[in-house]
Structure formats: C-alpha cells, structure tokens
Protein backbone atom coordinates (compact mmCIF):
# COMPACT_ATOMS: atom_id res chain seq x y z
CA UNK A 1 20.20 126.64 -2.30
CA UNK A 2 18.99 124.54 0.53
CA UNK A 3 22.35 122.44 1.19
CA UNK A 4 23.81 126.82 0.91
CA UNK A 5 21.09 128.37 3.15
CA UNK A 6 22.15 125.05 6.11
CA UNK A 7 25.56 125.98 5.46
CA UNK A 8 25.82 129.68 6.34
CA UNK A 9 23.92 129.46 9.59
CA UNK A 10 26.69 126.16 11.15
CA UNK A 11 29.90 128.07 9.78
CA UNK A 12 28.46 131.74 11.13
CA UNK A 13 28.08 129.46 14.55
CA UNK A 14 31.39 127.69 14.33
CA UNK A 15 32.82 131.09 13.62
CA UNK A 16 31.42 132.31 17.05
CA UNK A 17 32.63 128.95 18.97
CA UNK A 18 36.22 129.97 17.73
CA UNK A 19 36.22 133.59 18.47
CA UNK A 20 34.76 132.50 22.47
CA UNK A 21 37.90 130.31 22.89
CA UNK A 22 39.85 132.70 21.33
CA UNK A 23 38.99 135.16 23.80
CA UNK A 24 38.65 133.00 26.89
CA UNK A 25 42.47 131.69 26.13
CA UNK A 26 43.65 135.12 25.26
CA UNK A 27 41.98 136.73 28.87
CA UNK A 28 43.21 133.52 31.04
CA UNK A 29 46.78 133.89 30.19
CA UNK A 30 47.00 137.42 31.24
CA UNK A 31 48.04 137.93 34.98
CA UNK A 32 46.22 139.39 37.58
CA UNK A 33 47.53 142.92 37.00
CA UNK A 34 47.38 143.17 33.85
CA UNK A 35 43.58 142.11 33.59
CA UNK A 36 43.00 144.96 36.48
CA UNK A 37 44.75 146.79 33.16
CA UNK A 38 43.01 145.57 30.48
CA UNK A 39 39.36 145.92 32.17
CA UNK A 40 40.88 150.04 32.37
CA UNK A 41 41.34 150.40 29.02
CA UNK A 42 37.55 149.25 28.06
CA UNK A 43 36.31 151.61 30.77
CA UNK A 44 38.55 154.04 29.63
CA UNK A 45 36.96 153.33 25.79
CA UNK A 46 33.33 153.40 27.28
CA UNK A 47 33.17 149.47 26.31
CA UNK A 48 32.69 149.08 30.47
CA UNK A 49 30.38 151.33 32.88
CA UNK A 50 32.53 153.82 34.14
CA UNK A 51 32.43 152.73 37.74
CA UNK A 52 35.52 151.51 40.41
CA UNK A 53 37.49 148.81 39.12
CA UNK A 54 36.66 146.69 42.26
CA UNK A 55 38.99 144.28 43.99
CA UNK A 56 37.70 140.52 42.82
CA UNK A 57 40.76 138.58 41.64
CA UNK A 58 38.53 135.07 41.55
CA UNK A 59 36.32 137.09 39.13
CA UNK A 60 37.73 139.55 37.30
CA UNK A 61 38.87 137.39 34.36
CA UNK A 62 35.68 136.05 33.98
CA UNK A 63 34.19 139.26 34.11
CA UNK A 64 36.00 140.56 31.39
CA UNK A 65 35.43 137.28 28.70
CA UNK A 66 31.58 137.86 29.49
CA UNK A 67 32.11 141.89 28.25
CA UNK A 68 34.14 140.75 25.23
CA UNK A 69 31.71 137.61 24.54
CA UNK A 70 28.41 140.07 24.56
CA UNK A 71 30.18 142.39 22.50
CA UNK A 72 31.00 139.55 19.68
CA UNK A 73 34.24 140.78 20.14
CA UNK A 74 36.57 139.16 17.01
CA UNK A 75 40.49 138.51 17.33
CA UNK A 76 41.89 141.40 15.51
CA UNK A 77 39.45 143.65 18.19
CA UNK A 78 40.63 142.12 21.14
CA UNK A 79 44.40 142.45 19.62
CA UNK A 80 43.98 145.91 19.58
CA UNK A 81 42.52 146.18 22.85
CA UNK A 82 45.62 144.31 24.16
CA UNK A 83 48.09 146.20 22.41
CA UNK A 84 46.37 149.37 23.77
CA UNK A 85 46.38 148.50 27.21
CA UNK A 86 49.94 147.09 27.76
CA UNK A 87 50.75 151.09 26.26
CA UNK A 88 48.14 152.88 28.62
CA UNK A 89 49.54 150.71 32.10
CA UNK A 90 51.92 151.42 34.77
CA UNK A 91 54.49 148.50 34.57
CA UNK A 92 54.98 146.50 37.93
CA UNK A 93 58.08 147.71 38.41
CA UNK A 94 56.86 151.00 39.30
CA UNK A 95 54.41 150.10 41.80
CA UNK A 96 56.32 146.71 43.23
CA UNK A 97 57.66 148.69 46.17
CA UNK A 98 54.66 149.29 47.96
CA UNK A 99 52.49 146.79 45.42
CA UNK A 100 54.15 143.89 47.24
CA UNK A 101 55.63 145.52 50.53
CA UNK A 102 52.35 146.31 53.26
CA UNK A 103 54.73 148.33 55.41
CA UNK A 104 55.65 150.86 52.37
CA UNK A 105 51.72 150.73 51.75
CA UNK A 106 51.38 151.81 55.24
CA UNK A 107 53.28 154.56 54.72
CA UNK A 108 51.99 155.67 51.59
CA UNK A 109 48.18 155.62 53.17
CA UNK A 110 49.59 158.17 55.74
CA UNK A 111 51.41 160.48 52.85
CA UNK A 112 47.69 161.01 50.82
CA UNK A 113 45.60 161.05 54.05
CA UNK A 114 47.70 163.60 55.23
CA UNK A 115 47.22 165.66 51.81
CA UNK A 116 44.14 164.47 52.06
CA UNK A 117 43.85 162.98 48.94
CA UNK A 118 42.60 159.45 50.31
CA UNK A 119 40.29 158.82 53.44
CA UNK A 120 39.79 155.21 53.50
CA UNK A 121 39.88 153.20 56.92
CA UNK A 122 42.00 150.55 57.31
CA UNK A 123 41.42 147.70 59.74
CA UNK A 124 42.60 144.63 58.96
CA UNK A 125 45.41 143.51 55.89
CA UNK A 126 42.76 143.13 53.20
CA UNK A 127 42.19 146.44 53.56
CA UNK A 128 45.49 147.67 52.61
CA UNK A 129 45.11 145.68 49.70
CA UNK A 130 42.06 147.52 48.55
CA UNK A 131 44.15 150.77 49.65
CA UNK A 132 46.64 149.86 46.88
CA UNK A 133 44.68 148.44 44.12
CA UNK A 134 42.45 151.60 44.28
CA UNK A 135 45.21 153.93 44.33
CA UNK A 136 46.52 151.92 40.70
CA UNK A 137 43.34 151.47 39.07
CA UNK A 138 41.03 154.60 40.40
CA UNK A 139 42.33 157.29 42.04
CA UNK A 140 43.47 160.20 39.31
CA UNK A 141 46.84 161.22 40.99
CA UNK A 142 49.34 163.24 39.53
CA UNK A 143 52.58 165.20 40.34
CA UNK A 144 52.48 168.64 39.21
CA UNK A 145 54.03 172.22 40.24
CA UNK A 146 55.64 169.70 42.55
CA UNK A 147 52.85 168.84 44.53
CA UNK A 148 50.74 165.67 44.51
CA UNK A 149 47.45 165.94 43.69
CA UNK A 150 44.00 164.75 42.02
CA UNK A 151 43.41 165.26 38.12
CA UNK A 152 40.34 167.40 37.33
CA UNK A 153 37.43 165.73 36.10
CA UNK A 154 38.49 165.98 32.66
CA UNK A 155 41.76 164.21 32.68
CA UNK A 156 42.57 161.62 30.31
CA UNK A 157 43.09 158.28 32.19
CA UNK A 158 44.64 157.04 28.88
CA UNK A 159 47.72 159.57 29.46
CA UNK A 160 49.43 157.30 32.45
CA UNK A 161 52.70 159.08 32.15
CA UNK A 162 52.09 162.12 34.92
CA UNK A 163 50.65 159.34 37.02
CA UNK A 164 54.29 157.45 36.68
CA UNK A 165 55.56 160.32 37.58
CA UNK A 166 53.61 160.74 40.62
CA UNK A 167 54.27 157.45 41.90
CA UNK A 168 57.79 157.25 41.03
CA UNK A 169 58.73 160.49 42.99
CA UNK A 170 56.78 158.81 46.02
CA UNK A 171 58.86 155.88 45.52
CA UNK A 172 62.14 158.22 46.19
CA UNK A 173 60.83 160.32 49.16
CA UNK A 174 59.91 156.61 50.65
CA UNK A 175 63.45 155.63 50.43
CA UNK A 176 65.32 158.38 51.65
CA UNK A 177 62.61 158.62 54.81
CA UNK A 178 62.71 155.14 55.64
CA UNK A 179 64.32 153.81 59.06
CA UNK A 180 67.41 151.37 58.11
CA UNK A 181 67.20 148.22 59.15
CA UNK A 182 69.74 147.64 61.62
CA UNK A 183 67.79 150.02 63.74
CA UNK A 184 64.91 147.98 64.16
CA UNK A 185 66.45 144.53 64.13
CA UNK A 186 66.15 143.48 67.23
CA UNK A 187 62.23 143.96 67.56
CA UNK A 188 61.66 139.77 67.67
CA UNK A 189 58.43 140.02 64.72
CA UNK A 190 57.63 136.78 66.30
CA UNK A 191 57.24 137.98 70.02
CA UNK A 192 53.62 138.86 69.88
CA UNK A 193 54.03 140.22 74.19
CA UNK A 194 56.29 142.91 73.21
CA UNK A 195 55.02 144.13 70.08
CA UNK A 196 51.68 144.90 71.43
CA UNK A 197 53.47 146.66 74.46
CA UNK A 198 55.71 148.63 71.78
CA UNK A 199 52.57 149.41 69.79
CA UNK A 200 50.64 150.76 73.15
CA UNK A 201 54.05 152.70 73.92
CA UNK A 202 54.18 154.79 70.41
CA UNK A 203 50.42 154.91 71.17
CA UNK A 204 51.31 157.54 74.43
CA UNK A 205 51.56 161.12 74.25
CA UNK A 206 55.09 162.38 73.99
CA UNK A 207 57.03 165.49 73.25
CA UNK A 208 58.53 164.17 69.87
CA UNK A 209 59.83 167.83 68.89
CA UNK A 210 62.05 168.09 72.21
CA UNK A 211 62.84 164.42 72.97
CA UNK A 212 65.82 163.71 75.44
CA UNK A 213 68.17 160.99 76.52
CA UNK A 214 68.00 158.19 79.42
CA UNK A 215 69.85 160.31 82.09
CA UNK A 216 67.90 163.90 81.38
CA UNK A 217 64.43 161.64 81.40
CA UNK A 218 65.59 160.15 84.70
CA UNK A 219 65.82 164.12 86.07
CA UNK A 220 63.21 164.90 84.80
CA UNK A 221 61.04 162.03 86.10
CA UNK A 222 61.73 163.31 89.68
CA UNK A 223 59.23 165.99 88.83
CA UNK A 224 55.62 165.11 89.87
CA UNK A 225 53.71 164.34 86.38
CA UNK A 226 51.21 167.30 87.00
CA UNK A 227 54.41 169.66 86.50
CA UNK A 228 54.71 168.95 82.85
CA UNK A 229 52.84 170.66 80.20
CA UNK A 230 51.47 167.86 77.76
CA UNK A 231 50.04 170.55 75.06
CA UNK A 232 53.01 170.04 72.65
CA UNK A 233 52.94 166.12 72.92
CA UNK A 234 51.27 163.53 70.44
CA UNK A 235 51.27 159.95 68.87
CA UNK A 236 53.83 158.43 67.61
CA UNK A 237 51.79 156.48 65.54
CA UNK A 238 50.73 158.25 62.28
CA UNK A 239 46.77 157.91 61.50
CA UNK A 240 45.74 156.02 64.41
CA UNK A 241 42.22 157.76 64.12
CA UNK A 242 41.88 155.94 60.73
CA UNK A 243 44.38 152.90 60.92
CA UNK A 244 43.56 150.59 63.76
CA UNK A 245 44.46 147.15 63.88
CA UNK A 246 43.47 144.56 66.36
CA UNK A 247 46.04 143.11 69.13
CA UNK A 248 46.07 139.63 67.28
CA UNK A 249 47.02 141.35 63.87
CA UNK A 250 50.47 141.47 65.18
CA UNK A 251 51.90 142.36 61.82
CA UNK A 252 50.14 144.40 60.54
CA UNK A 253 50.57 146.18 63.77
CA UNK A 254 54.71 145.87 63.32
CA UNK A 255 53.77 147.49 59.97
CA UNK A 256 52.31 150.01 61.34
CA UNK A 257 54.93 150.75 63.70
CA UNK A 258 57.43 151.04 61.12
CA UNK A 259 55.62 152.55 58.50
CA UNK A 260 55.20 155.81 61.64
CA UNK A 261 58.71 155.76 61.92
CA UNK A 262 59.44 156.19 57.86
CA UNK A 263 57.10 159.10 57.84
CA UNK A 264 58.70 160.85 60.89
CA UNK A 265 61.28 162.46 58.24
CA UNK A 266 59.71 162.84 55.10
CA UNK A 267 58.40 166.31 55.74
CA UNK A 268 61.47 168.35 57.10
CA UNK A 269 61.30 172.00 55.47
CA UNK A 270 64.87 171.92 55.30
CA UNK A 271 67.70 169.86 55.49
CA UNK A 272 68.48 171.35 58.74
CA UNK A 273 65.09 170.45 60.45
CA UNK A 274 65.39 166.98 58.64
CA UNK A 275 68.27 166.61 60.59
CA UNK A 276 67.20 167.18 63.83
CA UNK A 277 63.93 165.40 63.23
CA UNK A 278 66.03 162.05 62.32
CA UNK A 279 68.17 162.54 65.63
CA UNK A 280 64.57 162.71 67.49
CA UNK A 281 63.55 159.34 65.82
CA UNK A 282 67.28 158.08 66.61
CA UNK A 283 66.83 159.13 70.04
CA UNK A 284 62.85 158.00 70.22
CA UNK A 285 63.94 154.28 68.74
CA UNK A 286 66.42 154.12 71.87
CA UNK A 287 63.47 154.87 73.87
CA UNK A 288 61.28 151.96 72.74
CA UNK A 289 64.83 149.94 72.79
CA UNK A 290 64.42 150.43 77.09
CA UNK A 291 61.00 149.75 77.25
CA UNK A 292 61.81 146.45 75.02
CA UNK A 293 64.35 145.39 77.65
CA UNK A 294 62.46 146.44 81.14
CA UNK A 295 59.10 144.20 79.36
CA UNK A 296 61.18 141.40 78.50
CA UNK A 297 62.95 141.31 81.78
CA UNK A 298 59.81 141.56 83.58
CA UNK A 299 58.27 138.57 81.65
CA UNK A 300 61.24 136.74 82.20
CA UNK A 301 61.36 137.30 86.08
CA UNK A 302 57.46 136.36 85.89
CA UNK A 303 58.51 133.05 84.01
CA UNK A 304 60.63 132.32 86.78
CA UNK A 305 58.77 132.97 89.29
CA UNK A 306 56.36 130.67 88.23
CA UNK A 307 58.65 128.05 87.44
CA UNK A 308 59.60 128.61 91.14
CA UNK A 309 63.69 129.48 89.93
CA UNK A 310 63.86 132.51 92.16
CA UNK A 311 67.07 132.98 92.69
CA UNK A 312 69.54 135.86 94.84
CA UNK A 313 70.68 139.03 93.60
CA UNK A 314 73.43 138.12 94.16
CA UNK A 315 72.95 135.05 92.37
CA UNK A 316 71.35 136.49 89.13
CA UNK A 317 74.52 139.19 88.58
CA UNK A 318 76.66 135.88 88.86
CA UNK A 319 74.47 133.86 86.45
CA UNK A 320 74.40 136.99 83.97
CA UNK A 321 77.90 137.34 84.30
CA UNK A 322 78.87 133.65 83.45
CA UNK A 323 76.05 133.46 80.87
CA UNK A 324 77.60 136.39 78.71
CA UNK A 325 80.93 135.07 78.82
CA UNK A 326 79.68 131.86 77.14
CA UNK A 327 77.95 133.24 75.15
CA UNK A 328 74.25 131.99 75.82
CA UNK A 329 70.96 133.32 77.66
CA UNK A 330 70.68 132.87 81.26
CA UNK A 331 68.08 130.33 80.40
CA UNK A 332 70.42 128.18 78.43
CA UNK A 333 73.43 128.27 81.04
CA UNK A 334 70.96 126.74 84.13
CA UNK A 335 70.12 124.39 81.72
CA UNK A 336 73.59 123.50 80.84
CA UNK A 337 74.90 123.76 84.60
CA UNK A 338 72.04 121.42 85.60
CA UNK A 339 72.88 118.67 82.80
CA UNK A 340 77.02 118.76 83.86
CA UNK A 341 75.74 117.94 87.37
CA UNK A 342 73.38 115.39 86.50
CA UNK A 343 76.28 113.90 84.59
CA UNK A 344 79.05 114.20 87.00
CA UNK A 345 76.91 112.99 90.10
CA UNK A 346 75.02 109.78 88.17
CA UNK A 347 79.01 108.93 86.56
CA UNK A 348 80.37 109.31 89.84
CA UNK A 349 77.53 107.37 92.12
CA UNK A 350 78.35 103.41 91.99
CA UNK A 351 75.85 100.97 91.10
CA UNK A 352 75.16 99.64 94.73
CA UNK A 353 72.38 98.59 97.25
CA UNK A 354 70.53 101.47 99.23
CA UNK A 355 71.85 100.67 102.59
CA UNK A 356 75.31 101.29 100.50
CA UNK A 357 74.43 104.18 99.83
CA UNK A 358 73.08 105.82 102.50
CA UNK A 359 75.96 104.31 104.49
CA UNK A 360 78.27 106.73 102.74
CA UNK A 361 80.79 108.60 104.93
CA UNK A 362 79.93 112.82 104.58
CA UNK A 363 83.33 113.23 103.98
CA UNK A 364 83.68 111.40 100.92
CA UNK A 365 80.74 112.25 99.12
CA UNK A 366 80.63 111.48 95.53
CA UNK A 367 83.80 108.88 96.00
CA UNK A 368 83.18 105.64 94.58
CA UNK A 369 83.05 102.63 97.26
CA UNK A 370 86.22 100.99 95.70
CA UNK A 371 87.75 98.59 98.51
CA UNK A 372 85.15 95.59 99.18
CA UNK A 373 87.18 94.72 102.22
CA UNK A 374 86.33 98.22 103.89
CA UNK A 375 83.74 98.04 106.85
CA UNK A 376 81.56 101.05 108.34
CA UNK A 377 84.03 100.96 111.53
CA UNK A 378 86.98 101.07 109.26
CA UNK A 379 85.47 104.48 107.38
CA UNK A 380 84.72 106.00 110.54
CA UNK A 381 88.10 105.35 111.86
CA UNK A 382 89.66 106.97 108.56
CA UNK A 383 87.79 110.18 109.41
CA UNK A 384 89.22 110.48 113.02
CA UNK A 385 92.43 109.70 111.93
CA UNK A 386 93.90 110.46 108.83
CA UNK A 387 97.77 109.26 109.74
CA UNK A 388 98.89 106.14 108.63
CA UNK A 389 98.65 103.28 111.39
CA UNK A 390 99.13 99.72 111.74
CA UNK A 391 95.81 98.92 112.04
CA UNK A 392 95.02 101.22 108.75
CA UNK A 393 97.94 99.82 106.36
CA UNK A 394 96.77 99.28 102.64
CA UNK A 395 97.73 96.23 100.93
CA UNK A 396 99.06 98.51 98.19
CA UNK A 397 102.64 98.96 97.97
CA UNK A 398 102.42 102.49 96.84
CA UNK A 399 100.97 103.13 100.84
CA UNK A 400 103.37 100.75 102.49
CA UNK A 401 106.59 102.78 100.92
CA UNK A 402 104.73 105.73 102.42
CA UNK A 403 104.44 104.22 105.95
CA UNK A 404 107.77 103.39 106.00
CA UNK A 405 109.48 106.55 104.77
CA UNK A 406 107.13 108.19 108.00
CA UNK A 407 108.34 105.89 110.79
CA UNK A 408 111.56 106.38 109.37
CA UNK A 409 111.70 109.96 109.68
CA UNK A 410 110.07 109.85 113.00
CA UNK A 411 113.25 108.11 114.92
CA UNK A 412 116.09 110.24 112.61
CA UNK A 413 118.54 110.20 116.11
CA UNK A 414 118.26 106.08 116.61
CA UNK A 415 121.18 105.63 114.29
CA UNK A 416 123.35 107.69 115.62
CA UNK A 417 122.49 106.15 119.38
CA UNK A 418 123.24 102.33 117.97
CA UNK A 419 126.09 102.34 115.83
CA UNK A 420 129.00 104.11 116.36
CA UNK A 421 131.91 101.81 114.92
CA UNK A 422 130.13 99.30 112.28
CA UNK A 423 128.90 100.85 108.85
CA UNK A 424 126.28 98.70 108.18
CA UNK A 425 124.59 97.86 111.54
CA UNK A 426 122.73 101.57 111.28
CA UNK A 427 120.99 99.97 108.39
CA UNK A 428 119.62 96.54 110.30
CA UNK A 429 118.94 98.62 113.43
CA UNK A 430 116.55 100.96 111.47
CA UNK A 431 114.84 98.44 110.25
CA UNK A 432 114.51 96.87 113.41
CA UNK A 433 113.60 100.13 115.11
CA UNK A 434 110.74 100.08 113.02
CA UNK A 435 109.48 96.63 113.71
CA UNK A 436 110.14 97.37 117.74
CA UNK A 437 108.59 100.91 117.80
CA UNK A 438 105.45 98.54 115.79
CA UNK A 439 105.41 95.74 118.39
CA UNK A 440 105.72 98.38 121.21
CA UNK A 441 102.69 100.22 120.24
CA UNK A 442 100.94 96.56 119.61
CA UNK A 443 101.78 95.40 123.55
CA UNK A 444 100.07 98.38 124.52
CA UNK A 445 97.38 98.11 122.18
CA UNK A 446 96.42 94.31 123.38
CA UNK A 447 96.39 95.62 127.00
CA UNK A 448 93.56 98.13 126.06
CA UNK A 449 91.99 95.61 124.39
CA UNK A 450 91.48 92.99 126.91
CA UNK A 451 90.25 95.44 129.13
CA UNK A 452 87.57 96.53 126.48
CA UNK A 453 88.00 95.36 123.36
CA UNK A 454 84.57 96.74 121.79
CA UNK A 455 84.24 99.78 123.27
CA UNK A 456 87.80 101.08 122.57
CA UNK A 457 88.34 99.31 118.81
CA UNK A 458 87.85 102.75 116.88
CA UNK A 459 90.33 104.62 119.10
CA UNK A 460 92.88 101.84 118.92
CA UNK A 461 94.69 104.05 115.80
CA UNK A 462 94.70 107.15 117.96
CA UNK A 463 96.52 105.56 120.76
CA UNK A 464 99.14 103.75 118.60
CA UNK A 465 100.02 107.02 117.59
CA UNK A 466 100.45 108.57 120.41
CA UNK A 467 103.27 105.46 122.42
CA UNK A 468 104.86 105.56 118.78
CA UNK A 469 105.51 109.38 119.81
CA UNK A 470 106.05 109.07 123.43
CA UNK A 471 109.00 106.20 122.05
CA UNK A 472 110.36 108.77 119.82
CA UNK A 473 110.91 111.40 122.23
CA UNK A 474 112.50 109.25 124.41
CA UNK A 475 114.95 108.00 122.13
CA UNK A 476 115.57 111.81 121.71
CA UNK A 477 116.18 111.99 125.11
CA UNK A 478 120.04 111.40 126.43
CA UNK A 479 119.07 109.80 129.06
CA UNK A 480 117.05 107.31 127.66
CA UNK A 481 118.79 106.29 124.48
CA UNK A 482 120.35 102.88 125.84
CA UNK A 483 116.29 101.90 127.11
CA UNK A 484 114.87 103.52 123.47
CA UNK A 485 118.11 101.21 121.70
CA UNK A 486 116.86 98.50 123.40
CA UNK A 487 113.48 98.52 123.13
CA UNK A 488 114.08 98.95 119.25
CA UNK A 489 116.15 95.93 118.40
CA UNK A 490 114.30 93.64 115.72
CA UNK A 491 113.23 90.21 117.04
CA UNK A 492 112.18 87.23 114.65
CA UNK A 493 108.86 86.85 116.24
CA UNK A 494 107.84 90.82 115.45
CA UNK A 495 109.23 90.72 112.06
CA UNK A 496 106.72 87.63 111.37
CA UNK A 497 104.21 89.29 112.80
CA UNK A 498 104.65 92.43 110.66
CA UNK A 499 104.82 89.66 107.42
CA UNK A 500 101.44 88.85 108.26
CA UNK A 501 100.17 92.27 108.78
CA UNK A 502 101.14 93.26 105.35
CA UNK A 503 100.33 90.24 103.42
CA UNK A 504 96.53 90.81 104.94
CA UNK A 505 94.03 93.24 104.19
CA UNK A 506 91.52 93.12 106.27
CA UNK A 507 93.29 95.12 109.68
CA UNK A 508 90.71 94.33 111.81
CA UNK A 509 91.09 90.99 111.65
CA UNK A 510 94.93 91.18 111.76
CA UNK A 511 94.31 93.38 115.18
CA UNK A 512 92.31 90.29 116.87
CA UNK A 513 94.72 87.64 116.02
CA UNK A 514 97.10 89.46 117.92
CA UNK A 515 94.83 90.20 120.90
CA UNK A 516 93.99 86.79 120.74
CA UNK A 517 97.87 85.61 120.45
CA UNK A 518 98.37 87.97 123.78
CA UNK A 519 95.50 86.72 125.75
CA UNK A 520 97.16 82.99 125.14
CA UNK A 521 100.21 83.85 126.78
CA UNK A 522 99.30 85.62 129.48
C-alpha cells in the first residue's frame, strides 16, 4: 500500500511533465498565423476572455501554452482544438495580397474608412500592420446584399466562410482598380527629394473631375489665380486626415501615393464614368510625370551650380544633344569628355624639362618635340616661313625629294633656253640649274650676313626665297635667258657645297661655315 500510495502521486506528475511538452512542442511548431488562429478558436469556445486578439508575435505562443497548461489541457484536447481551428481559419492565400503587400493594405484602409467600417489612424508602418492583423482576427466583416459590412452582434465567428467571401471580392475590385506598373515606373523609390515633392504635389487642391492636358493648363495659367473657382477641387491623396506619414518614412509615403491612385477607380457607377475617371488618373499621372522632370532638373542645375559647371545655353542643348545620342546622362558624358582629354593631352605631352615645355611654339601645341637637333630660332623660323629653304632642309630623304621636285618646277623654261640640239644635256643642266639658283641665293645670303649676321639670321629663309624668284623670272624673261643660262651652270665647288648641306643636320651651322668660307675670300 505504501510502495502504491508513492507510486500514484510520481506517475500522476510524470503524466503532467509529458502533457506540458506535449503542448509546448505542439504550439511552437505552429506559425505565426496560425497561432493568431488557434488563440481564435479558444476565444471563440470561451476557453480565452473574449477581448482583441492583440498584435504580440514575441508572445503570443507563449501566451497560448500558459492557457492550455492552466487548463491541464491533455493531447487528444489540444488535437481537437487544432483540428478545429485549421477548419474555422482563412487560409493565407486569401489574405497574402494585402497580408504581405503595405501598398494593397493602404488601399484597403481607405475602402472601410470610407464605408466607415474602420477608423483607425495610421502613422507610421507598424501601424498598418495592426490595420491588417485586426481586420483578420477582430473585425466581423462580411459581404452581403452586395455590400460590405459588419456582422451583428450575434454572428458566429466560427462560420469564416461569408468573411472569405468578403475579402476575396475585395481582393478582385483591388485588382481591376489598381494603376499598372509601367505607369509608375519611373518614380526612382530610392530618390527620397522627389518623392516628398510628389507627395506635397497630390497633397494640393485640384480639379480631379475636369483635369486637362499640358497645353490647355498653360492657357489657362495666363489667368490670374483669383479667377478660378477652387470649390470643386480636392486631394489627391485618399485619407490624409487619418493617414499621415512623416517626410523620412519615404515608403510608406510612396505607398501611400500609390495606394490613392488604385482607389481613384474603384467606385465608378458605371462603366462609362469608370472610364473617364481612369483617363483623369491617366492624365493626372502625366501631371506628376512634369513636376518629376521640372524638380529633378532644378536639383540638377543646383548641383551644378554648386559644383561651379555652369555652362551656356547654348552649351547645355549641345551637351543634351550628344549625351542622348550615346546613350548616357549629361553627367556621365562630361565625365567621359573630360577623361578622353586627360588621355589624349598626358599621351601626347613628352616627358621633358619645364623650360621644354614652356618653350613650346603656339602653333604646334600638343606636337611632340621629336628632332633633338631643333633650336628655339629654328622653330620660330618654321612659323614665318613654311616653304622649304636651304637653310630649313631635313636630313630625311622623304623632304629632300620634296625640295627638289619644287625647285624643279620653279625654272620649267631653263631647258628649253640650254639645250636645243643634245638630248641629254637638258638633264645635267637641270641639275645644275638647281645647284646655281642654290649658290646664287647663298652669295646673296653671305653678303647680308656680314653686314649683320645676328640681327638678320631668322629672315635669312625669307630672303633666299625671294632671289630664288627674282632668278626665275628672269630666266622667263627673253631677254635674259643667256645671263639666267649662265648663271645656272653647275660648278664642282657648289655641288660640294650642296653634299655637305645635305649630309648635315644642323642648318645653322651649315649657314656659318659658308659665311665664314665667304668672309675668307674676300
């Protein structure tokens, strides 16, 4: 009796530990929703105080094993209680659309507030998610005579089916009132600047029954403001007396936004007026389009300005213009016109000294300082003369064939003046022609130069040119063509000198030997 009577009291305890984890592993593998459920069924059994099913998903499981563990609840009870409330729930697949979606919440908040079925305020996001838990667990709504409304007092929470239903025709009036979304694609959800203006602009007063295009608001605007009667205009914004969200909330604000524009349809008395009231939305959404546009070019132009990138009118269509046909903001194409320069100038730019540098000839900026043999007097003569002379004669051959076929087309009538029996002498004398007309222009060169030979070495090309010219013309002459055929005839001692003109490169220096050479003999 003793060893029975110690017995009953451990396996009546051991009994108990089992049916608490029982309980606590049954409640902890349900999900969030369905504990919301099964804490409705217990109210709706008068097992829990008939009171809100509040919001407290951290809590709510453990609120419901306490119930169950003060009730001694066994496992074939709290079977049946499962079983019972997976019959009496709305699935989620009835309620996902606005369940998971805070814009189709939105709009559903504005659809039983306007039927004034709900009055809740709603102020930040957690309070749409109160909206929508209530609405599932609490509110009594049904669909009947084809109007939404609440259930009397005495209606049966257990019978969910009118309240599917309910929701489920909500779910369809949602969806063919909704704004698609490649209407409302280009609002940038991450641009907080112009969704705030947006949400100020459907805040404004307008005359949503009668709205009109770009060009009959420009005719209109011409009219002074106190002109226009304002009775007929209102919000675009459904509910902003009870749905107000704070300029940081930026989504829920975007939600907001296009939770207004869903409702704008869902009303129409007939499929006429839900015509015309989609073209006003079409034509409203074109609207806020413009005023997306003039903000962002306005905070573009400020970003610029600040940046100090001002640039022309002028300048700007040009920049637009070559920006669109690559493809890329304007941003992107200064960017990309900037980087080509820095490339081509830094590729182009030698590795040199400063005093290189800035020793540079304007006219050939940007062109490499190639020949090491080149002096500042030599550039400077280059840009006052761009004929080939003596004195300028590259130690290329490409620019000596060039030279030649020039003073050979400068004296065309010396052949016919020289030869008029022998074939081949025409050949020799053109040749020679060319080393006389040379040692013609280089007599008259030395005699400038002993006069001055500093002051007068850059215009030494310049005056070259012009006895090579004044030789020509007289050879054209008839009666000079026996002095010109004279003159021309090759000697050895030019045709050396021309040797050693070419085989040099430096032309200065070939230009004092010969001054030098001159001042001997004399």
């Amino acid at each position: 009796m003793t060893g029975d009577g110690n017995r009953n009291p451990n396996s009546r305890g051991s009994i108990v530990i089992k049916n608490a984890e029982y309980i606590e592993n049954k409640i902890n593998s349900l999900s969030i929703y369905n504990a919301y459920w099964f804490l409705f069924e217990l109210r709706s059994n008068s097992i829990s105080p008939p009171v809100y099913i509040l919001k407290d998903d951290s809590l709510i499981k453990k609120q419901i094993i306490s119930i169950l563990k003060q009730l001694n609840c066994i496992p074939k009870n709290l079977d049946n209680f499962l079983q019972r409330s997976a019959r009496n729930s709305i699935p989620l697949s009835y309620v996902r659309w606005f369940y998971e979606d805070a814009r189709a919440a939105l709009w559903l908040n504005m659809f039983l507030k306007k039927l004034k079925i709900v009055s809740n305020h709603i102020n930040i996001d957690s309070d749409i998610d109160i909206f929508v838990h209530d609405l599932i667990f609490n509110e009594k709504l049904i669909f009947a005579a084809g109007n939404f409304q609440r259930a009397p007092d005495n209606y049966n929470e257990s019978l969910i089916d009118r309240k599917k239903e309910a929701l489920d025709t909500l779910r369809n009036i949602y969806i063919n009132s909704s704004v698609g979304y490649k209407k409302t694609k280009w609002i940038d959800r991450s641009n907080a600047v112009n969704i705030n203006h947006l949400y100020k602009y459907m805040q404004k007063l307008h005359d949503l029954d009668n709205l009109k295009s770009n060009k009959d608001n420009k005719k209109s605007n011409s009219k002074s403001k106190s002109d226009v009667d304002k009775s007929g205009y209102k919000s675009a914004l459904i509910c902003i007396d009870t749905i107000r969200f704070k300029e940081t909330d930026t989504a829920s604000r975007l939600h907001h936004m296009l939770a207004s524009l869903d409702y704008w349809v869902f009303n129409a008395d007939s499929p006429i007026a839900g015509e015309l009231k989609a073209a006003n939305r079409a034509t409203f959404i074109d609207h806020m389009y413009d005023v997306w546009l003039s903000k962002s070019s306005r905070v573009r132009d400020k970003k610029i300005k600040e940046e100090g990138l001002g640039l022309t009118r002028k300048n700007q269509k040009t920049l637009k213009l070559i920006a669109k046909r690559q493809g890329k903001t304007q941003g992107q194409m200064l960017n990309d016109i900037i980087e080509s320069y820095d490339q081509t100038f830094f590729s182009q730019v030698p590795k040199s000294t400063r005093a290189a540098v800035i020793n540079y000839p304007t006219s050939k900026y940007l062109k490499g300082y190639i020949d090491p043999f080149n002096t500042e007097q030599s550039l400077r003569a280059e840009q006052f003369n761009s004929e080939p002379t003596l004195a300028g004669i590259d130690n290329t051959e490409a620019k000596e064939s060039d030279y030649n076929n020039e003073m050979s087309e400068s004296t065309p009538n010396i052949e016919d003046s020289v030869c008029t029996t022998d074939d081949a002498e025409p050949i020799v004398n053109d040749q020679q022609n060319q080393s006389d007309d040379n040692t013609v222009s280089l007599d008259n060169v030395d005699d400038t130069a002993t006069e001055n030979p500093m002051d007068e070495e850059i215009n030494l090309h310049e005056d070259m040119i012009a006895i090579i010219n004044t030789s020509t013309m007289e050879a054209n002459d008839p009666l000079t063509k026996p002095q010109a055929t004279k003159t021309n005839l090759a000697s050895g001692e030019n045709l050396h000198n021309i040797d050693d003109k070419i085989a040099d490169d430096d032309p200065f220096s070939i230009n004092a030997k010969l001054i030098s050479e001159k001042v001997g003999r004399a």
